[in-house]
PDB file of N, CA and C in Angstrom:
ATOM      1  N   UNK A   1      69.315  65.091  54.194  1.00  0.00           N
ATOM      2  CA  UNK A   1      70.033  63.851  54.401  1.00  0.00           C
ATOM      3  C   UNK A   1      69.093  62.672  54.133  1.00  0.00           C
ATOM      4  N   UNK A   2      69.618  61.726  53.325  1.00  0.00           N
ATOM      5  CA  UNK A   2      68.883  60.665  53.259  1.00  0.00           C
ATOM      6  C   UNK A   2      68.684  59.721  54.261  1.00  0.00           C
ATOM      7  N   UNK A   3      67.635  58.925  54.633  1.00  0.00           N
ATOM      8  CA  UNK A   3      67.467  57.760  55.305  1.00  0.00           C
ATOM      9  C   UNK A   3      67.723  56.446  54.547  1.00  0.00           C
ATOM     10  N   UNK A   4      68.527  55.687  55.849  1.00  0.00           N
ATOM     11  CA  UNK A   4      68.635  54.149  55.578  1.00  0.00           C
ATOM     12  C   UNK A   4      68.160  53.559  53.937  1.00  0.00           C
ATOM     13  N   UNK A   5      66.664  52.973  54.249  1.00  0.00           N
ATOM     14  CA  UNK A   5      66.082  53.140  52.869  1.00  0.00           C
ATOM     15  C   UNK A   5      65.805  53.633  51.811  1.00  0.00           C
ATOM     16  N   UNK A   6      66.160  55.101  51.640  1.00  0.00           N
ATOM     17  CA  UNK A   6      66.031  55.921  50.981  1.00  0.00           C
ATOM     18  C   UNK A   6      67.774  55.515  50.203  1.00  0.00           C
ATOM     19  N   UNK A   7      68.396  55.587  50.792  1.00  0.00           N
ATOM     20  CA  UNK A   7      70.124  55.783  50.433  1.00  0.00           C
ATOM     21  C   UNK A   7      69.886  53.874  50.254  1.00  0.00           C
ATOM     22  N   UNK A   8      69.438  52.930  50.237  1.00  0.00           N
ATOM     23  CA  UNK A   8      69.071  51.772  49.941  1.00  0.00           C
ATOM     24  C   UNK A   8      68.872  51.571  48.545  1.00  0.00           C
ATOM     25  N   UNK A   9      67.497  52.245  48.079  1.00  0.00           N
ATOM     26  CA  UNK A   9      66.855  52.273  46.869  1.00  0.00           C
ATOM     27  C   UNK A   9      67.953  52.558  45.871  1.00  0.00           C
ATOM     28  N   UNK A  10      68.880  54.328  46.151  1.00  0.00           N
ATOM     29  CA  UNK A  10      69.639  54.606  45.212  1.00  0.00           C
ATOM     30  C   UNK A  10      70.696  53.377  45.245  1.00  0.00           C
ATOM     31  N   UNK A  11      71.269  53.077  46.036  1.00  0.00           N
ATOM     32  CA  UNK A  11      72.081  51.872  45.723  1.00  0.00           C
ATOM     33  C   UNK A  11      71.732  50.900  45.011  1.00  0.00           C
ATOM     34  N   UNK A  12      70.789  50.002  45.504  1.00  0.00           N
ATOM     35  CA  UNK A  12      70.465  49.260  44.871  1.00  0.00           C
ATOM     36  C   UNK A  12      70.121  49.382  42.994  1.00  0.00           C
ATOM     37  N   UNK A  13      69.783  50.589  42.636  1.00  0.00           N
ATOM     38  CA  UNK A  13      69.073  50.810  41.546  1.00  0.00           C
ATOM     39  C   UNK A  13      70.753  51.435  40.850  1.00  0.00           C
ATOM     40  N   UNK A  14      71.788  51.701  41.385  1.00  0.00           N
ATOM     41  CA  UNK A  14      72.911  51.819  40.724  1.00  0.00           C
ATOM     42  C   UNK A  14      73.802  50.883  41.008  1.00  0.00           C
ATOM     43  N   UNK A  15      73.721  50.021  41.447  1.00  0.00           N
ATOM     44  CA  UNK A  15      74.450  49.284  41.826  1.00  0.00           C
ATOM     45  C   UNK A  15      73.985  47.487  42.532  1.00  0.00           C
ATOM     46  N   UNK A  16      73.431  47.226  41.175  1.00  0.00           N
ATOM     47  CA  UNK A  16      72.424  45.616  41.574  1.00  0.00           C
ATOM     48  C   UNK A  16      73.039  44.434  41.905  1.00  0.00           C
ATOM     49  N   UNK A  17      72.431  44.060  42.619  1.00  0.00           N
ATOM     50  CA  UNK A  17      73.401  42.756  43.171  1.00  0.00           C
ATOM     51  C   UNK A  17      72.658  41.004  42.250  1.00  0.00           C
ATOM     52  N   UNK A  18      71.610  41.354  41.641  1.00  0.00           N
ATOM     53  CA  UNK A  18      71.243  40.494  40.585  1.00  0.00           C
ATOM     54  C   UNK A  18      70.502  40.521  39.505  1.00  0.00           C
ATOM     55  N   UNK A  19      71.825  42.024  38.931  1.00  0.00           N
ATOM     56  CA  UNK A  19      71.335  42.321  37.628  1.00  0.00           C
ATOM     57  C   UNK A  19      71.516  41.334  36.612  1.00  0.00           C
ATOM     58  N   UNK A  20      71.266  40.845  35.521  1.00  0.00           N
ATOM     59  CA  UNK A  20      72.285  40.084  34.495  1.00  0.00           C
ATOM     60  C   UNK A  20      71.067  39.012  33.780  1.00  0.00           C
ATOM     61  N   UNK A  21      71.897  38.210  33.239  1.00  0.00           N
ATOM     62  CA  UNK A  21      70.975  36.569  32.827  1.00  0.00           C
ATOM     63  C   UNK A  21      71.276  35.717  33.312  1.00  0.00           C
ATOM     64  N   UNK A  22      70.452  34.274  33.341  1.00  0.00           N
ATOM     65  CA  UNK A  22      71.089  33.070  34.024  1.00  0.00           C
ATOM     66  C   UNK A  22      71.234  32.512  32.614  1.00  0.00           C
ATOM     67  N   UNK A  23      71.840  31.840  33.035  1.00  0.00           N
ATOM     68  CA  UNK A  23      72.374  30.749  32.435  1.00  0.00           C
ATOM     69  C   UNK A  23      71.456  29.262  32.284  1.00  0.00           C
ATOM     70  N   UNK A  24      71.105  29.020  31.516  1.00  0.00           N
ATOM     71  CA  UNK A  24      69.977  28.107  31.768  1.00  0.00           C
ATOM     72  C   UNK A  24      68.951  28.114  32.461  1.00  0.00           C
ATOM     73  N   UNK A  25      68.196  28.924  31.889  1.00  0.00           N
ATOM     74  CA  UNK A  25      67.038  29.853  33.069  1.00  0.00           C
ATOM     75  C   UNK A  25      66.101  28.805  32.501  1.00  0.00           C
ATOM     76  N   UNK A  26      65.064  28.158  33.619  1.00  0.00           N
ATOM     77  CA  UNK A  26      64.021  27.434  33.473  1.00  0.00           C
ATOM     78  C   UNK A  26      62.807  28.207  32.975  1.00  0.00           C
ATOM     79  N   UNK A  27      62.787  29.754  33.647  1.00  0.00           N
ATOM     80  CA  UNK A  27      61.539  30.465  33.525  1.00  0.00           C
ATOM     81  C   UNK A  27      61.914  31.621  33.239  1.00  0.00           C
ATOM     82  N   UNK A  28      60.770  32.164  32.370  1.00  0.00           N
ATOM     83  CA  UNK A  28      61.451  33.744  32.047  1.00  0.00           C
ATOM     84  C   UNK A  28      59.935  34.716  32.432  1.00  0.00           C
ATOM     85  N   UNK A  29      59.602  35.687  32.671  1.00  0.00           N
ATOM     86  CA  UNK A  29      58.602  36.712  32.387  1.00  0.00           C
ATOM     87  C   UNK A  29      59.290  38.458  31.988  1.00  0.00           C
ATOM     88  N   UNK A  30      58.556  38.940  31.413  1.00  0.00           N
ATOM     89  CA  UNK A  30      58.530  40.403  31.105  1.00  0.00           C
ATOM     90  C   UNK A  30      57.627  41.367  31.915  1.00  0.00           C
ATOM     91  N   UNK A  31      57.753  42.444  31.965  1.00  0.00           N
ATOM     92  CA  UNK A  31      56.583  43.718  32.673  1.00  0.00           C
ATOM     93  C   UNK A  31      57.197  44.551  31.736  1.00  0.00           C
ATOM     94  N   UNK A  32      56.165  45.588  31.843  1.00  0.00           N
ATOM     95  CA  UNK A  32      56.413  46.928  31.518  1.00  0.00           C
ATOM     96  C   UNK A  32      55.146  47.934  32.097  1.00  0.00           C
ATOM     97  N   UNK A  33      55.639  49.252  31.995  1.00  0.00           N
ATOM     98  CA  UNK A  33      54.866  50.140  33.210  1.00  0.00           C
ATOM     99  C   UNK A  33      54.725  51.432  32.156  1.00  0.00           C
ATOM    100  N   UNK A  34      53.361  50.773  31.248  1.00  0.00           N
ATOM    101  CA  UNK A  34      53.624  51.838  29.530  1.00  0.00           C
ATOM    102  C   UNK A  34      53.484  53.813  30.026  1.00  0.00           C
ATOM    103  N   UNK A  35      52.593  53.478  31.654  1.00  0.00           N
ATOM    104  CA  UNK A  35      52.677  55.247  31.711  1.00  0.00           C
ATOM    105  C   UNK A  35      53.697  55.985  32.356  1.00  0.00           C
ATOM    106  N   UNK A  36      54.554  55.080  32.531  1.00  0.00           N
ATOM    107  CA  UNK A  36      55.664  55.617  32.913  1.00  0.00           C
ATOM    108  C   UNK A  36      57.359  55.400  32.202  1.00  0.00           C
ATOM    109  N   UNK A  37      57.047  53.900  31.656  1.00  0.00           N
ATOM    110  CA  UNK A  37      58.286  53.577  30.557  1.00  0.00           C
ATOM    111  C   UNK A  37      59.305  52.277  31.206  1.00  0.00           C
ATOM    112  N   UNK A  38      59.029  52.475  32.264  1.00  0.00           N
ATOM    113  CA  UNK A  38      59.545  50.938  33.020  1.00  0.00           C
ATOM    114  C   UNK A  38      59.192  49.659  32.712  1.00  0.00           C
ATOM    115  N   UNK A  39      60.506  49.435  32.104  1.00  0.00           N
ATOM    116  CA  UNK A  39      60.725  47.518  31.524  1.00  0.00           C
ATOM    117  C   UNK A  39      61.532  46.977  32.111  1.00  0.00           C
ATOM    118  N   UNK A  40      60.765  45.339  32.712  1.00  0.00           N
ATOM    119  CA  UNK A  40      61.984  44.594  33.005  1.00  0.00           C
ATOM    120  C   UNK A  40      61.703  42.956  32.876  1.00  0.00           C
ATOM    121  N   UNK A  41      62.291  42.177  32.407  1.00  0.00           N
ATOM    122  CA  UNK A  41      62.884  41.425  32.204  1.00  0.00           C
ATOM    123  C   UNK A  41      63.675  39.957  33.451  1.00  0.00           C
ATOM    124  N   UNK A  42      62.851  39.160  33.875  1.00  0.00           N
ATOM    125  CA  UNK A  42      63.259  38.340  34.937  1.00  0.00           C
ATOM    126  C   UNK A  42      63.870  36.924  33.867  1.00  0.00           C
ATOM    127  N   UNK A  43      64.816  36.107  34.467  1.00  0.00           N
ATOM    128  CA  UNK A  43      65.401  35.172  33.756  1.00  0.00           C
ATOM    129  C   UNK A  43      65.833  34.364  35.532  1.00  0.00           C
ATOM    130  N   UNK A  44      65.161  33.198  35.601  1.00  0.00           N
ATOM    131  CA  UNK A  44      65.341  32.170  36.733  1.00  0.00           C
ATOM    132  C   UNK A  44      65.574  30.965  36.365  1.00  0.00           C
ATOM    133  N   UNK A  45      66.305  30.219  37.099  1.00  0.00           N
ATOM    134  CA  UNK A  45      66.529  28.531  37.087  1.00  0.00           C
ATOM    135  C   UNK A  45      65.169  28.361  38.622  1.00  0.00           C
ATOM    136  N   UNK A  46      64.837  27.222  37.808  1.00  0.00           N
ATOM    137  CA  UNK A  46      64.153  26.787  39.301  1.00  0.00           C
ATOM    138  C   UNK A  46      64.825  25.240  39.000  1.00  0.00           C
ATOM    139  N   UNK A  47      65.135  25.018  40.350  1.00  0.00           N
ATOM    140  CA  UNK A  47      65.694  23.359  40.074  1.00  0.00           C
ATOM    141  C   UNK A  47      65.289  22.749  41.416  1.00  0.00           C
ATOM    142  N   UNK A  48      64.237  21.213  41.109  1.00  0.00           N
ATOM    143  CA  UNK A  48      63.581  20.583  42.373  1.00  0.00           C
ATOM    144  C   UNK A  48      62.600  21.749  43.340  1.00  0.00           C
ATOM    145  N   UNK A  49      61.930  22.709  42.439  1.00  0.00           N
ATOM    146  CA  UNK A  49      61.033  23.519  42.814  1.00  0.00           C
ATOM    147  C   UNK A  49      61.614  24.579  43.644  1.00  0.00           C
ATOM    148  N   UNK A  50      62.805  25.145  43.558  1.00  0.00           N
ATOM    149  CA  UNK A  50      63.735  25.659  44.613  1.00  0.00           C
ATOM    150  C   UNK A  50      63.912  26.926  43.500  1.00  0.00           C
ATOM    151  N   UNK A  51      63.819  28.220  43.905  1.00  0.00           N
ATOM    152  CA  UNK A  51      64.907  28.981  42.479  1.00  0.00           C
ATOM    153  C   UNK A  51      66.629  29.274  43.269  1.00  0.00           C
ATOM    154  N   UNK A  52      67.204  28.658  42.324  1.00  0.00           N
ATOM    155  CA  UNK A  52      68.688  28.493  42.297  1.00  0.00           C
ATOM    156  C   UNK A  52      69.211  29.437  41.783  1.00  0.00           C
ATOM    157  N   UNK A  53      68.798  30.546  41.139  1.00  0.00           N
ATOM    158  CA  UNK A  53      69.299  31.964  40.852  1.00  0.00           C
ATOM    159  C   UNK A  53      68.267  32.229  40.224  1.00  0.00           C
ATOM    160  N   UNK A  54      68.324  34.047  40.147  1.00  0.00           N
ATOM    161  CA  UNK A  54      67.573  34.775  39.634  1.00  0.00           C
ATOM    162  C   UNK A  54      68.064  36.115  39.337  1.00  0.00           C
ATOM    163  N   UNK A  55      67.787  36.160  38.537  1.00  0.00           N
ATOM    164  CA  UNK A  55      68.278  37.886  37.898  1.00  0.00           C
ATOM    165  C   UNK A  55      67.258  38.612  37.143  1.00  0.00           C
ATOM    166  N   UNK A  56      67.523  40.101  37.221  1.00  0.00           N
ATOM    167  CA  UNK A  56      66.780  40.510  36.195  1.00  0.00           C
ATOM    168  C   UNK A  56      67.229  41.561  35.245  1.00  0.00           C
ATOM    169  N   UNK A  57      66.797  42.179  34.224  1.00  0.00           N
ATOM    170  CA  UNK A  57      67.261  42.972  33.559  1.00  0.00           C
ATOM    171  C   UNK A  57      65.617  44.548  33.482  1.00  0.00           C
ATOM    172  N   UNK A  58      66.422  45.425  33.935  1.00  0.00           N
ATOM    173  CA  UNK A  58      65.976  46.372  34.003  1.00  0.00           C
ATOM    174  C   UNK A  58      66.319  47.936  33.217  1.00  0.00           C
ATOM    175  N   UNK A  59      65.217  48.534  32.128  1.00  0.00           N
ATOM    176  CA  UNK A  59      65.332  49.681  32.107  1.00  0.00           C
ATOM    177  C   UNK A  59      64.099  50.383  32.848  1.00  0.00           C
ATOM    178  N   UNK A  60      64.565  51.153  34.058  1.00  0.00           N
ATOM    179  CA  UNK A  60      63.574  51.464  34.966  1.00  0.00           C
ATOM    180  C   UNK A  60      63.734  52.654  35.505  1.00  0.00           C
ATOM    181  N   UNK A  61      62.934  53.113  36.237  1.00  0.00           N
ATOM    182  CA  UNK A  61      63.097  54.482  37.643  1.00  0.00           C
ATOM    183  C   UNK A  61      63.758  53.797  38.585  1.00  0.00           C
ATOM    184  N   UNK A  62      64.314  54.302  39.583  1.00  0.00           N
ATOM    185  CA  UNK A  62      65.305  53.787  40.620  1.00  0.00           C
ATOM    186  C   UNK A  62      64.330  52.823  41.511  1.00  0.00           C
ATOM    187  N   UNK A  63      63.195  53.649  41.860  1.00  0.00           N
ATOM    188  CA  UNK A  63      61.939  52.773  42.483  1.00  0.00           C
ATOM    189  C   UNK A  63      61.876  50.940  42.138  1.00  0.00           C
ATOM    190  N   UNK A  64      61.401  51.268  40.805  1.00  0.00           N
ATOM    191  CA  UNK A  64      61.242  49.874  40.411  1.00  0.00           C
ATOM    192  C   UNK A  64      62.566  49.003  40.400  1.00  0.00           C
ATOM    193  N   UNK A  65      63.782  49.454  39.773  1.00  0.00           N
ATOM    194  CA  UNK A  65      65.112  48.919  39.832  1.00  0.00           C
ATOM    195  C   UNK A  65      65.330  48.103  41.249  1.00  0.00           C
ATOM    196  N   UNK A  66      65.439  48.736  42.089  1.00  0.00           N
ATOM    197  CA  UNK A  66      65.769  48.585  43.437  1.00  0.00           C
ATOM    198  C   UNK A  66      64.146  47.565  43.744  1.00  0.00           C
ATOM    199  N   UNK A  67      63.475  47.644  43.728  1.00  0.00           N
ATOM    200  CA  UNK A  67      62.377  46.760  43.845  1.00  0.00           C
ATOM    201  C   UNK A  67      62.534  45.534  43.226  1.00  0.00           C
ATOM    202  N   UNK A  68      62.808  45.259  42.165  1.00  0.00           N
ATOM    203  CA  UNK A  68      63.726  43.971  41.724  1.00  0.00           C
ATOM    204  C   UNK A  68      64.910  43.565  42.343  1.00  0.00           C
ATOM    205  N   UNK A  69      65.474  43.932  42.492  1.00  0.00           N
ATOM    206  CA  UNK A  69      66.472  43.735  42.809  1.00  0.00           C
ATOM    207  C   UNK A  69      66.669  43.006  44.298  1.00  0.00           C
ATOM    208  N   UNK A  70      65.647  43.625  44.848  1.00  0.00           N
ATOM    209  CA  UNK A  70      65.238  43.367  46.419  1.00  0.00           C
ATOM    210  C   UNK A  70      64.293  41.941  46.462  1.00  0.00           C
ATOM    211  N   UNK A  71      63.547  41.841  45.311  1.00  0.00           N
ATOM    212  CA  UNK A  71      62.710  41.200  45.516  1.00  0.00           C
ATOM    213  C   UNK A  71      63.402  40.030  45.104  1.00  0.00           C
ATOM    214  N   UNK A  72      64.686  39.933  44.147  1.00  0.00           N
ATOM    215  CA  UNK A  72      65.481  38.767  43.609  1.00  0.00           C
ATOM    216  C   UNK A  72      66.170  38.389  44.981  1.00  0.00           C
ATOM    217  N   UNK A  73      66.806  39.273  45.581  1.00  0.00           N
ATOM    218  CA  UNK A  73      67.679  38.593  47.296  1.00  0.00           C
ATOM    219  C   UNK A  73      66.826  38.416  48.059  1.00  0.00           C
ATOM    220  N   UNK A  74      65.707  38.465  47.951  1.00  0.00           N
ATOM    221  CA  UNK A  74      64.539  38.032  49.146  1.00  0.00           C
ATOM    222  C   UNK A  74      64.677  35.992  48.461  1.00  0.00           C
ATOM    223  N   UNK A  75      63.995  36.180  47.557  1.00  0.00           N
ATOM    224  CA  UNK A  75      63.668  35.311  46.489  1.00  0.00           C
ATOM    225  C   UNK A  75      64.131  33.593  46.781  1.00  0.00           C
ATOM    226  N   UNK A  76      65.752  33.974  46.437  1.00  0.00           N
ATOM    227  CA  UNK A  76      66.859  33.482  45.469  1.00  0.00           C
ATOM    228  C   UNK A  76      66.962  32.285  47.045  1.00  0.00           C
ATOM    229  N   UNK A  77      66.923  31.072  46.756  1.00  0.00           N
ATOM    230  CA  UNK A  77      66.803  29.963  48.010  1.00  0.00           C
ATOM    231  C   UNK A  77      65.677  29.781  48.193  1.00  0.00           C
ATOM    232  N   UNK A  78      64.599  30.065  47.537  1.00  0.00           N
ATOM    233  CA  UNK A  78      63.173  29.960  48.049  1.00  0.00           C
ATOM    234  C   UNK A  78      62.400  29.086  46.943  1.00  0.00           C
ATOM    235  N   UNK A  79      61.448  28.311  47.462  1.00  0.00           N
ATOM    236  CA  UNK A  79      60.529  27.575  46.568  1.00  0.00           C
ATOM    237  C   UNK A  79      59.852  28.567  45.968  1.00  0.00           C
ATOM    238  N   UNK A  80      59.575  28.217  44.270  1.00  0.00           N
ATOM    239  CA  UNK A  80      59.450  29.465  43.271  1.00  0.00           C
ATOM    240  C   UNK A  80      57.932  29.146  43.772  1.00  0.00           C
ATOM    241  N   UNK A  81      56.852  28.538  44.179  1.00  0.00           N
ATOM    242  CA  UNK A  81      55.606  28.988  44.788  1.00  0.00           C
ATOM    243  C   UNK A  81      55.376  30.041  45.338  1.00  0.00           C
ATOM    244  N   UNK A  82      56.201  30.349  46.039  1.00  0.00           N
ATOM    245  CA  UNK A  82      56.093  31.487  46.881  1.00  0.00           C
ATOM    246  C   UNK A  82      56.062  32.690  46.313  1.00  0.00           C
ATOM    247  N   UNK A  83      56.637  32.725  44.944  1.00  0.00           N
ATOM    248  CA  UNK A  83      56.657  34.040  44.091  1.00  0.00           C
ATOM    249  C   UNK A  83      55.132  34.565  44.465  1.00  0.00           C
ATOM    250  N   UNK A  84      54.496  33.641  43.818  1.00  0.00           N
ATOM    251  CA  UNK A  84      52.788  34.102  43.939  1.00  0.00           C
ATOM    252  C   UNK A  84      52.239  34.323  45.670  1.00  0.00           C
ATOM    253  N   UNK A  85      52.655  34.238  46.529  1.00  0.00           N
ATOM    254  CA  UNK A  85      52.069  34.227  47.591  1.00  0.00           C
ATOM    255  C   UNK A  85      52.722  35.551  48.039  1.00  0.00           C
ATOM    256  N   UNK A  86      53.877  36.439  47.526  1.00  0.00           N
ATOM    257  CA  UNK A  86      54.248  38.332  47.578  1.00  0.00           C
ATOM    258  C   UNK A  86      53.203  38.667  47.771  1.00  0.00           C
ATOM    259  N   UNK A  87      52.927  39.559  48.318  1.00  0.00           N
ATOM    260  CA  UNK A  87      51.790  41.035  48.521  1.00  0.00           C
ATOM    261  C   UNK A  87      52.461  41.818  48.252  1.00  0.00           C
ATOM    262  N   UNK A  88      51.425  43.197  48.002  1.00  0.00           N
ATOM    263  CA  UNK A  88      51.996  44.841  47.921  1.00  0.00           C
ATOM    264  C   UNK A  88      52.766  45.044  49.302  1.00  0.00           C
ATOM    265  N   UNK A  89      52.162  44.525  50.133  1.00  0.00           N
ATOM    266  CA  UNK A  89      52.861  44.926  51.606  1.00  0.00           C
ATOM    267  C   UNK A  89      53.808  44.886  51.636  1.00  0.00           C
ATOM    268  N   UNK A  90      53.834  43.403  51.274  1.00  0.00           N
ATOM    269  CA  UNK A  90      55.464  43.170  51.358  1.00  0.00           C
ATOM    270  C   UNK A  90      56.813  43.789  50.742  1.00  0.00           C
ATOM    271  N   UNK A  91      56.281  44.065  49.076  1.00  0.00           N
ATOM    272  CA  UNK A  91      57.266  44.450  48.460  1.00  0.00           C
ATOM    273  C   UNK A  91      57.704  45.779  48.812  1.00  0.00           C
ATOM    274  N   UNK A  92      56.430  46.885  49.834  1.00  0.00           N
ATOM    275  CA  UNK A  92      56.349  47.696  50.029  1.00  0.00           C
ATOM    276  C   UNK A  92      57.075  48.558  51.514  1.00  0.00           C
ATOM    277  N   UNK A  93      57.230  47.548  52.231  1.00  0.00           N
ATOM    278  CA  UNK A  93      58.049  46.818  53.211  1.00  0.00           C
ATOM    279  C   UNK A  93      59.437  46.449  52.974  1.00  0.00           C
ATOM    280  N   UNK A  94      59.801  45.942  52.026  1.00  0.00           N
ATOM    281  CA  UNK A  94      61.455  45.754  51.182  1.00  0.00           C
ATOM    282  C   UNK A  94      61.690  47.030  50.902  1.00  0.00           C
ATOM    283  N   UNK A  95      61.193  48.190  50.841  1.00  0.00           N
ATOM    284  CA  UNK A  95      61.491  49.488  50.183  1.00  0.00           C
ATOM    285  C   UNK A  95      62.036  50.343  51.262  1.00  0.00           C
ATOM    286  N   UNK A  96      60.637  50.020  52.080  1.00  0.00           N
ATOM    287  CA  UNK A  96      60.991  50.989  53.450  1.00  0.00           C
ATOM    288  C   UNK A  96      60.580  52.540  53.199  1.00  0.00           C
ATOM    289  N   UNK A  97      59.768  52.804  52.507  1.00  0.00           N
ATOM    290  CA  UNK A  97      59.905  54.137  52.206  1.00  0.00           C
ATOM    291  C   UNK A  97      58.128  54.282  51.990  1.00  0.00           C
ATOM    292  N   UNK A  98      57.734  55.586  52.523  1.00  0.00           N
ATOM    293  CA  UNK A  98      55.747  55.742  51.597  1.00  0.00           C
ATOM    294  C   UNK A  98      56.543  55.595  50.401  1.00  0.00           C
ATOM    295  N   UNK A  99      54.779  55.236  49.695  1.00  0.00           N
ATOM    296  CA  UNK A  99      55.217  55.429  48.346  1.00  0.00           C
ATOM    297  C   UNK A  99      53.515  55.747  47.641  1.00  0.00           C
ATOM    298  N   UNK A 100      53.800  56.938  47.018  1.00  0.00           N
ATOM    299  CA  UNK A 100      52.526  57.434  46.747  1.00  0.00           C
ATOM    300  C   UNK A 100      51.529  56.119  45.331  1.00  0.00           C
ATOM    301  N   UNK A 101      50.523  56.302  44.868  1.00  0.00           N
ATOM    302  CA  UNK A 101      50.205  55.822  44.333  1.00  0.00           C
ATOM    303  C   UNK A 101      50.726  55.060  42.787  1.00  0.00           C
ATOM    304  N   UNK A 102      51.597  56.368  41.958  1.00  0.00           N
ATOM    305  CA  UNK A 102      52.330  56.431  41.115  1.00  0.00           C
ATOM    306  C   UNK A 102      53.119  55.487  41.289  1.00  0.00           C
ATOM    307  N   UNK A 103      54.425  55.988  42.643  1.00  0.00           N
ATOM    308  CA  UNK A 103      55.562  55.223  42.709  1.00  0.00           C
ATOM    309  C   UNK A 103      55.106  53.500  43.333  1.00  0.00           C
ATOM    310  N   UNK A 104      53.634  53.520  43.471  1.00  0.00           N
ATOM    311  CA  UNK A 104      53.757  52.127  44.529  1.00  0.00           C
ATOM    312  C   UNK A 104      53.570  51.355  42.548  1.00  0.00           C
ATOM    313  N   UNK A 105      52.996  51.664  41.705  1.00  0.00           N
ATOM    314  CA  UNK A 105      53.184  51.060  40.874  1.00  0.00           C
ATOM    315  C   UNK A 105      54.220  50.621  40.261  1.00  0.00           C
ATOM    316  N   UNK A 106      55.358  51.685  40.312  1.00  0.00           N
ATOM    317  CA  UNK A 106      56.598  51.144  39.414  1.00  0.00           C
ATOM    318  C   UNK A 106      57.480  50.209  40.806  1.00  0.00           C
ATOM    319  N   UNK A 107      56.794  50.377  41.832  1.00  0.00           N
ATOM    320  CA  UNK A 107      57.791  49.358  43.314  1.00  0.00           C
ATOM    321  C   UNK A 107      56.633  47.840  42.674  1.00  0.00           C
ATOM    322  N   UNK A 108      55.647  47.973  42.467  1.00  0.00           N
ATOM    323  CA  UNK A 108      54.734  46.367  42.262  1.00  0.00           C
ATOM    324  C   UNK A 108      55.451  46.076  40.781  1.00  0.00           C
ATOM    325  N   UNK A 109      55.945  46.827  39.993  1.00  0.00           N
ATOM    326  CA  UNK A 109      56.100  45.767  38.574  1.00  0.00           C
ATOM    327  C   UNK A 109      56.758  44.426  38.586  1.00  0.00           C
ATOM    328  N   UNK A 110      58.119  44.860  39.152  1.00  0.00           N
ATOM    329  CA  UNK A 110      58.721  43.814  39.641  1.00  0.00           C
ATOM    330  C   UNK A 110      58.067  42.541  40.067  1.00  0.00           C
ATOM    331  N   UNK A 111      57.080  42.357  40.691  1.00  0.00           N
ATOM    332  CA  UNK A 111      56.575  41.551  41.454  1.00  0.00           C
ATOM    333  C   UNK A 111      55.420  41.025  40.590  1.00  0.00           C
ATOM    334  N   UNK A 112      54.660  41.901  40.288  1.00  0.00           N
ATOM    335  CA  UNK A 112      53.775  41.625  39.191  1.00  0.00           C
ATOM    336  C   UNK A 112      53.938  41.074  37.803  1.00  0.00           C
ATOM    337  N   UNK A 113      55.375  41.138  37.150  1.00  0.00           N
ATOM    338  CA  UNK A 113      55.814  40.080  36.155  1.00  0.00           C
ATOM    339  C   UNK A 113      56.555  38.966  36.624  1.00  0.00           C
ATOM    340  N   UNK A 114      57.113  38.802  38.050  1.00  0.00           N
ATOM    341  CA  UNK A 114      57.685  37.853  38.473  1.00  0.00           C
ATOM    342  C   UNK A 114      56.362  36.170  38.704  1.00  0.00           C
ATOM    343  N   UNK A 115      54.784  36.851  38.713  1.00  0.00           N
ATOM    344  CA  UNK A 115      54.055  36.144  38.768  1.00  0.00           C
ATOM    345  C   UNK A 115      53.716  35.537  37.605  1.00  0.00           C
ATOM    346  N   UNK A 116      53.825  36.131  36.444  1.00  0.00           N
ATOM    347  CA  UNK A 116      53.064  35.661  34.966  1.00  0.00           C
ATOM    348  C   UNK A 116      54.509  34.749  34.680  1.00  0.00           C
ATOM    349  N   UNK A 117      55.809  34.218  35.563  1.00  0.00           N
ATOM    350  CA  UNK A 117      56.847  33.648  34.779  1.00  0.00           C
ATOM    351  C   UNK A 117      56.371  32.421  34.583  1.00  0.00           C
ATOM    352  N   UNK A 118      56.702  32.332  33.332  1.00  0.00           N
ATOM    353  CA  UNK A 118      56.475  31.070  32.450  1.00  0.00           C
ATOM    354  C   UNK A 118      57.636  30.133  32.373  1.00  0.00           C
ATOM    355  N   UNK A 119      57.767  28.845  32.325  1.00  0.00           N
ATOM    356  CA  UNK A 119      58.937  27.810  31.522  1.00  0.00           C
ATOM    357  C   UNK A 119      59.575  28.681  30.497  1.00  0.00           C
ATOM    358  N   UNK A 120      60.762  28.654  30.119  1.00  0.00           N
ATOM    359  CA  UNK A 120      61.131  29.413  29.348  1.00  0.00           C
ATOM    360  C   UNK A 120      61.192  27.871  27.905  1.00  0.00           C
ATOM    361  N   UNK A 121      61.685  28.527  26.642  1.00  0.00           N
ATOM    362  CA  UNK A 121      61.428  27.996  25.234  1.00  0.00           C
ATOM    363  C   UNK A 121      62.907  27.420  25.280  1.00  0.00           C
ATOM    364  N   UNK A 122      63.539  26.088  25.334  1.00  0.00           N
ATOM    365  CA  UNK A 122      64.849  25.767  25.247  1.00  0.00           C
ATOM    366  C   UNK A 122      65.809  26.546  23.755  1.00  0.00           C
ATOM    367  N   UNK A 123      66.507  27.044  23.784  1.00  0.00           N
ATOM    368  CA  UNK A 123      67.106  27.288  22.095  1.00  0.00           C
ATOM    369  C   UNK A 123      68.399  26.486  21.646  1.00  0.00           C
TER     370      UNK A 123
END
């Protein structure tokens, strides 16, 4: 039988609550996780230093999926400073679950390209 968090992760990772694109995204970053194959894709508005939505696009392990995903509803109302001030703890803590060395990497990607986001290029 699964636990709470455990039955969390699979949800979340089938069923995202801010999968997609924004719409006039101020900032964009990429990750990828080359020894394992996990890519994803963040697209945010930040407006008056606030992010006003956030989504991401993920081809991932359920781990990392759900780790975005978590880390976007933590996020989403929050001054985009704070992106950079995440720890492993924390994201590790949103999971609720050990996570061996392997999996704590594909749970940090998320978090770890959410830091390199850049202004995005107007088109």
């Amino acid at each position: 039988m699964l636990n709470v968090f455990q039955q969390q992760i699979i949800d979340r990772s089938q069923n995202p609550l801010f999968k997609g694109a924004v719409d006039g995204a101020t900032h964009t970053a990429e990750g990828a996780n080359l020894s394992c194959g996990d890519e994803l894709t963040w697209q945010i508005r930040v407006a008056n230093g606030i992010i006003t939505e956030i989504r991401h696009q993920t081809r991932a392990c359920s781990v990392c999926a759900a780790s975005a995903d978590l880390l976007a509803e933590e996020l989403q109302g929050k001054p985009f400073s704070t992106c950079q001030d995440w720890t492993t703890d924390q994201v590790a803590e949103l999971l609720g679950i050990p996570l061996s060395p392997i999996r704590l990497k594909c749970a940090l990607l998320p978090l770890e390209a959410l830091k390199t986001a850049q202004p995005s290029t107007p088109k």
